[in-house]
C-alpha atoms as a PDB file:
ATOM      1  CA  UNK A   1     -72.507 115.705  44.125  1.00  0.00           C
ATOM      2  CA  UNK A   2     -69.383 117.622  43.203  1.00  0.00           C
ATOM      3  CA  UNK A   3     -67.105 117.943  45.835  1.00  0.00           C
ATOM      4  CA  UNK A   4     -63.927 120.330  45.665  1.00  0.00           C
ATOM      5  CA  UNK A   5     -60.118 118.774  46.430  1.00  0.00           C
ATOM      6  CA  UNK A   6     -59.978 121.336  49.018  1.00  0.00           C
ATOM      7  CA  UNK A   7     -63.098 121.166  50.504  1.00  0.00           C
ATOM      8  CA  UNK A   8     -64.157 117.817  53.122  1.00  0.00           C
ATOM      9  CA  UNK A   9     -67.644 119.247  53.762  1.00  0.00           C
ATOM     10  CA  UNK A  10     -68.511 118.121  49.850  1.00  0.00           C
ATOM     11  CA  UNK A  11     -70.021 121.565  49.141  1.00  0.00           C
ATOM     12  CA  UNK A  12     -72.780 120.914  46.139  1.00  0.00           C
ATOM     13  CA  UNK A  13     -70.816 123.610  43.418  1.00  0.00           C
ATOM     14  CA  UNK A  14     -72.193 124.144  39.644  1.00  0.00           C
ATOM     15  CA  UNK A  15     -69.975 122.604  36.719  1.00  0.00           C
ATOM     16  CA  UNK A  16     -70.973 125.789  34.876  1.00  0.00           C
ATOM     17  CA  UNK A  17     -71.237 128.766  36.815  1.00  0.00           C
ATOM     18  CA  UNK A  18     -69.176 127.868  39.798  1.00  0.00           C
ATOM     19  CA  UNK A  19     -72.704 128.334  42.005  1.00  0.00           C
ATOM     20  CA  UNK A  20     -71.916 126.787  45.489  1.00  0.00           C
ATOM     21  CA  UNK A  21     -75.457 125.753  47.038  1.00  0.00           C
ATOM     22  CA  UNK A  22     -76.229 127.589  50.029  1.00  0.00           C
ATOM     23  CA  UNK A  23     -77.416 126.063  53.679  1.00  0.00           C
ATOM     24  CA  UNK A  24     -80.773 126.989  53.334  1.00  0.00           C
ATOM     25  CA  UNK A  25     -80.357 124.835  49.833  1.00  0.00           C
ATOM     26  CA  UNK A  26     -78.194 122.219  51.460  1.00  0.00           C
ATOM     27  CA  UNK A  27     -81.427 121.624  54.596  1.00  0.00           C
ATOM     28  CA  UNK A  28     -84.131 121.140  51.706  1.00  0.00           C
ATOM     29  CA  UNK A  29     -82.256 118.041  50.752  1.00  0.00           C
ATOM     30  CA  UNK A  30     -84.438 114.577  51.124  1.00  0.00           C
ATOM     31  CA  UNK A  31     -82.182 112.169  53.233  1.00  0.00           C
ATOM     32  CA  UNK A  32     -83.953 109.533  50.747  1.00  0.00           C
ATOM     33  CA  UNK A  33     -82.902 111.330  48.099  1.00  0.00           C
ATOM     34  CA  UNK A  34     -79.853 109.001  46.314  1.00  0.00           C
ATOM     35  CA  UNK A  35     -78.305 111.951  44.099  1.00  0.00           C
ATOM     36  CA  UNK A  36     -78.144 114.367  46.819  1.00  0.00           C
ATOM     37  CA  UNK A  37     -78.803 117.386  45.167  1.00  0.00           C
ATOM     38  CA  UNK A  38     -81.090 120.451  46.388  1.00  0.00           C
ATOM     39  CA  UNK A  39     -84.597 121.362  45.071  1.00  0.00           C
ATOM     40  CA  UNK A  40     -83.921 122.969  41.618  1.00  0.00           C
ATOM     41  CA  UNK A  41     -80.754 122.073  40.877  1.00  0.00           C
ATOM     42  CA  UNK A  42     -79.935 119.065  38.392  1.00  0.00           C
ATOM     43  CA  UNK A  43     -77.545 116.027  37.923  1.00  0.00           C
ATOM     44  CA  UNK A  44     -77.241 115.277  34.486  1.00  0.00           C
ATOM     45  CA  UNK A  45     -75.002 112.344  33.298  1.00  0.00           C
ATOM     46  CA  UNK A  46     -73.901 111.706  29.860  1.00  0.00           C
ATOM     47  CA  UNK A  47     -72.589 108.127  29.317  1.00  0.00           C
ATOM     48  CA  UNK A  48     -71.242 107.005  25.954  1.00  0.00           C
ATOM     49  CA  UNK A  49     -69.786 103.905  24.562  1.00  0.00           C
ATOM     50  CA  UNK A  50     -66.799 103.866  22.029  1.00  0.00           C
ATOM     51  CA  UNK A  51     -64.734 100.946  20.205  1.00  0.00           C
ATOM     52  CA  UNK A  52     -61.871 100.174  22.393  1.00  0.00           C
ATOM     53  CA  UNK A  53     -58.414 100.493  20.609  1.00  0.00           C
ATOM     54  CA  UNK A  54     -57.390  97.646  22.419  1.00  0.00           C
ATOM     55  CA  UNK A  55     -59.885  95.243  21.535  1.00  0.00           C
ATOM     56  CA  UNK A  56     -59.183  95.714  17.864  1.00  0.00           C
ATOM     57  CA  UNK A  57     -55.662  95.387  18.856  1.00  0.00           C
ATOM     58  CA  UNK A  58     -56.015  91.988  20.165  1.00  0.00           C
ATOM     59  CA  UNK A  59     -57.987  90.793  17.463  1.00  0.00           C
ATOM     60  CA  UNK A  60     -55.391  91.981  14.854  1.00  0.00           C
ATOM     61  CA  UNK A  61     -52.818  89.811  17.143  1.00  0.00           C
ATOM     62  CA  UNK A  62     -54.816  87.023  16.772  1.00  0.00           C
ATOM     63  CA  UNK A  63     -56.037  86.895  13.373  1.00  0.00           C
ATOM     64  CA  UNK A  64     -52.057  87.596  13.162  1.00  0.00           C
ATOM     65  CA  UNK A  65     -50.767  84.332  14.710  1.00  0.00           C
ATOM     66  CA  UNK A  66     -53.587  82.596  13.061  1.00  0.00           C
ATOM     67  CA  UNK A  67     -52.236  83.563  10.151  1.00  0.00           C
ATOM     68  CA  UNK A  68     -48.557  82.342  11.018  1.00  0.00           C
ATOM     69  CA  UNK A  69     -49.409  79.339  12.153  1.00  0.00           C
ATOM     70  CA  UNK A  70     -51.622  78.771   8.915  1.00  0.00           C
ATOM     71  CA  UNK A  71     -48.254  79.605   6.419  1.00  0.00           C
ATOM     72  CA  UNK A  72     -46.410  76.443   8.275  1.00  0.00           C
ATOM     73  CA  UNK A  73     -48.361  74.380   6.710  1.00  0.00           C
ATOM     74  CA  UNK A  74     -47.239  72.032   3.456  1.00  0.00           C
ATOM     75  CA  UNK A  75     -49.387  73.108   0.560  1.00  0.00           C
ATOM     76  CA  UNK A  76     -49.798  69.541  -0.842  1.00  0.00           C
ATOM     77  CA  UNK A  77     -51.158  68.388   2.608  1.00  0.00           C
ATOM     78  CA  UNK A  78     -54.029  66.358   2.596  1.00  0.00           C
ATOM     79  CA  UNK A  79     -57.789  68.438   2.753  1.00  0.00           C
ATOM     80  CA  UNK A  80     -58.528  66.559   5.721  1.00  0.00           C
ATOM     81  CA  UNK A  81     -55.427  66.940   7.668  1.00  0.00           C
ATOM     82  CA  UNK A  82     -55.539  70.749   7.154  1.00  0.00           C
ATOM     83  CA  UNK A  83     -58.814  70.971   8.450  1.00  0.00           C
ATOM     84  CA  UNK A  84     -57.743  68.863  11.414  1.00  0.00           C
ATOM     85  CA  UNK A  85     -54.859  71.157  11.448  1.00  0.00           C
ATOM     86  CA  UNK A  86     -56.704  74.529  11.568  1.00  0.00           C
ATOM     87  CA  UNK A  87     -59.030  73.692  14.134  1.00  0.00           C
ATOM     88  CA  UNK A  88     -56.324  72.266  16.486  1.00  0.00           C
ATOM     89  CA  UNK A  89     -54.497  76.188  15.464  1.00  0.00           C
ATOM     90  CA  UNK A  90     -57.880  78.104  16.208  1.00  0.00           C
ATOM     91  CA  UNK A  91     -57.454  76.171  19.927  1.00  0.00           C
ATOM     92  CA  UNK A  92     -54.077  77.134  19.936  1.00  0.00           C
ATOM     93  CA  UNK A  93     -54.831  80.672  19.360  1.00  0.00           C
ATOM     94  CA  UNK A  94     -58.232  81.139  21.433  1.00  0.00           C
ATOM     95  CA  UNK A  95     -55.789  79.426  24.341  1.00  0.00           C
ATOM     96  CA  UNK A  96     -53.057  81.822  24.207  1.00  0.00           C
ATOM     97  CA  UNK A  97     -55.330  84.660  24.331  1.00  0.00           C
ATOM     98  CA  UNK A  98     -57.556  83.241  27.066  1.00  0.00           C
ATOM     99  CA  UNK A  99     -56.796  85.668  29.479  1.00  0.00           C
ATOM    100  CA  UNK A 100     -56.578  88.760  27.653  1.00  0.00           C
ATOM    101  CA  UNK A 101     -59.877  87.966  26.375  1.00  0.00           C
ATOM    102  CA  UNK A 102     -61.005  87.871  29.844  1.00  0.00           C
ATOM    103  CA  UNK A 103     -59.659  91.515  30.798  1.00  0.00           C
ATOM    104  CA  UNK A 104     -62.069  94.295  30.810  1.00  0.00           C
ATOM    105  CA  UNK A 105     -59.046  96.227  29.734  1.00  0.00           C
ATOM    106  CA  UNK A 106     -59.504  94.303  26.469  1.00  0.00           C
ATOM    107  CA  UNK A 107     -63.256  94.719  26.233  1.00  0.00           C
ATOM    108  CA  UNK A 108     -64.654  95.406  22.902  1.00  0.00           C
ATOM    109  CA  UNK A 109     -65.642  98.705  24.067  1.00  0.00           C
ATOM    110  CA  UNK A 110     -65.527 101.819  26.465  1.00  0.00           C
ATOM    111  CA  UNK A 111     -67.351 103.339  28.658  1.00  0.00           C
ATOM    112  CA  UNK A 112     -67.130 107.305  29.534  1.00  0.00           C
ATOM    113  CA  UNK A 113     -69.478 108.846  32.132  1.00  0.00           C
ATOM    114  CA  UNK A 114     -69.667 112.208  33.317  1.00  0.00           C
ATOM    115  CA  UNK A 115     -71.706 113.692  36.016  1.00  0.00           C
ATOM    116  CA  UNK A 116     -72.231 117.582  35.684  1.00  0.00           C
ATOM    117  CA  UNK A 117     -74.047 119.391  38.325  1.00  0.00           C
ATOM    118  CA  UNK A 118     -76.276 122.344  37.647  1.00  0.00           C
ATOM    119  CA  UNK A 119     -77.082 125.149  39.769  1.00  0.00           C
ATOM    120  CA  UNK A 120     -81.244 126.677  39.230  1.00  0.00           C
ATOM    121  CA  UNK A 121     -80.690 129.013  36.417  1.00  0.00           C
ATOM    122  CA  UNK A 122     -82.279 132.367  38.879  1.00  0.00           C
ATOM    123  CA  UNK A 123     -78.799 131.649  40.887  1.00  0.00           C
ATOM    124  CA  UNK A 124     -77.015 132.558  38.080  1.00  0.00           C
ATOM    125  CA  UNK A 125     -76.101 135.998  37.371  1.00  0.00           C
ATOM    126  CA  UNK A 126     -77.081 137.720  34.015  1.00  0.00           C
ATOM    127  CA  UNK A 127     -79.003 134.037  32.873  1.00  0.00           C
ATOM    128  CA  UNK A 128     -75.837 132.586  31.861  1.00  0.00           C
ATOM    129  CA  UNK A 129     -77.747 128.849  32.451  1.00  0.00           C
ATOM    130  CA  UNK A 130     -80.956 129.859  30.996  1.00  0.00           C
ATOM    131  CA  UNK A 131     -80.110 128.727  27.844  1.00  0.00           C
ATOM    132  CA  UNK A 132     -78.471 125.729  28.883  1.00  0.00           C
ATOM    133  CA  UNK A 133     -81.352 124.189  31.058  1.00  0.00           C
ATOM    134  CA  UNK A 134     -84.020 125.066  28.381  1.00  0.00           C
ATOM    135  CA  UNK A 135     -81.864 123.339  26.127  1.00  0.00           C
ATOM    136  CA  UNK A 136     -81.881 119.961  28.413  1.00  0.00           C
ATOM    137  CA  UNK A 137     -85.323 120.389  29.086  1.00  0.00           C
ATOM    138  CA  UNK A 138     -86.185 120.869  25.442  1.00  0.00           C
ATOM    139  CA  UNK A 139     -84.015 117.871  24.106  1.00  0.00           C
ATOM    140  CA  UNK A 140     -84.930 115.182  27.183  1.00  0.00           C
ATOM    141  CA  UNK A 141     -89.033 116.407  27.026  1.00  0.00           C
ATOM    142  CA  UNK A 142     -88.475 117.460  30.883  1.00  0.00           C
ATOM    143  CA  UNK A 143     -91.668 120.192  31.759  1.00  0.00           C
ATOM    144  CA  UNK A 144     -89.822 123.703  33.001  1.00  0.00           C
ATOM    145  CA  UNK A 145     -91.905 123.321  35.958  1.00  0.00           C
ATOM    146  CA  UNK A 146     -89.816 120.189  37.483  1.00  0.00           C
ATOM    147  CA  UNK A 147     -87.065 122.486  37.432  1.00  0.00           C
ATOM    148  CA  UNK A 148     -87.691 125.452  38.459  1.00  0.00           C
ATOM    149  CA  UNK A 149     -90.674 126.921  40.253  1.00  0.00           C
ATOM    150  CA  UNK A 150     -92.992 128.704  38.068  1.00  0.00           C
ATOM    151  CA  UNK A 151     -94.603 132.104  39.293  1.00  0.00           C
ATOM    152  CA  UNK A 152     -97.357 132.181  40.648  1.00  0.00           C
ATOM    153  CA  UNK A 153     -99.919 134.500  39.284  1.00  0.00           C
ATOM    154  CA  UNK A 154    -102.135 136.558  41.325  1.00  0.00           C
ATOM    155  CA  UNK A 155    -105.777 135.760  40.980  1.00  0.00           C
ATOM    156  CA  UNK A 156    -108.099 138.259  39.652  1.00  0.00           C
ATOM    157  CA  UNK A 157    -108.998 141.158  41.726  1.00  0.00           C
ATOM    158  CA  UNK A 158    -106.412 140.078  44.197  1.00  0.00           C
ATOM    159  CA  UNK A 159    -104.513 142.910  46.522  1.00  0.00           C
ATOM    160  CA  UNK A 160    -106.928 145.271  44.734  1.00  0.00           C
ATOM    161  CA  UNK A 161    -108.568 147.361  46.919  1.00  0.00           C
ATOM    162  CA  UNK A 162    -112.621 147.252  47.459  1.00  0.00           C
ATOM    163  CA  UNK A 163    -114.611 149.601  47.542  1.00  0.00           C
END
């Protein structure tokens, strides 16, 4: 639920048209209900994951000492001892870094997530959302009908008169 800096009663307000849910709204809410949001009107959160800067960072400063620590060495030393040698600097290395690699700032990636709310597109003036929620409902296979209320039709022969 969207809730304005000015506002403590945490008013339910649409990302896109700036629809504030009214009372009547606001009562049809299901105290069960964990997203909090009035019949009709939808919660949609987009979550994405991207390579963190950061990570790569660290693992250039690694590979980076590595590297250093690899050029001391005497190039007529013994196969064996260099192998000892660049084990005991891949310790020396993984030890230093121990608690960056431990920091979720340091991650390999990111995580963005963004809530948006959205009011029923027949609150909107003019059908600004209309296009917007068919496009959701198209692209995530939701029916129209979870939604927004379809009409009903009349049944045949129905407020006609008899005679």
């Amino acid at each position: 639920m969207q809730q304005d800096e000015n506002d403590d009663l945490g008013e339910i307000k649409c990302d896109f048209s700036g629809v504030v849910a009214t009372a009547e709204e606001v009562a049809l809410i299901d105290p069960a209900d964990d997203i909090g949001l009035p019949p009709g009107w939808l919660a949609v959160t987009v979550t994405r994951r991207v390579p963190n800067p950061a990570y790569a960072t660290l693992q250039t400063a690694k590979a980076v000492r590595q590297a250093g620590l690899e050029a001391q060495l005497p190039s007529d030393m013994p196969e064996a001892d260099r192998s000892t040698m660049l084990r005991v600097f891949a310790v020396d290395v993984e030890a230093h870094y121990k608690a960056l690699d431990g920091d979720p700032a340091y991650a390999p990636t990111l995580e963005e997530s963004e809530v948006k709310i959205i009011a029923p597109p027949h609150r909107v003036e003019g059908g600004a959302l209309d296009g917007v929620v068919d496009a959701l409902i198209n692209t995530f296979g939701f029916q129209r009908r979870l939604v927004q209320p379809k009409k009903r039709k009349r049944a045949p022969g129905a407020g006609a008169a008899q005679g």
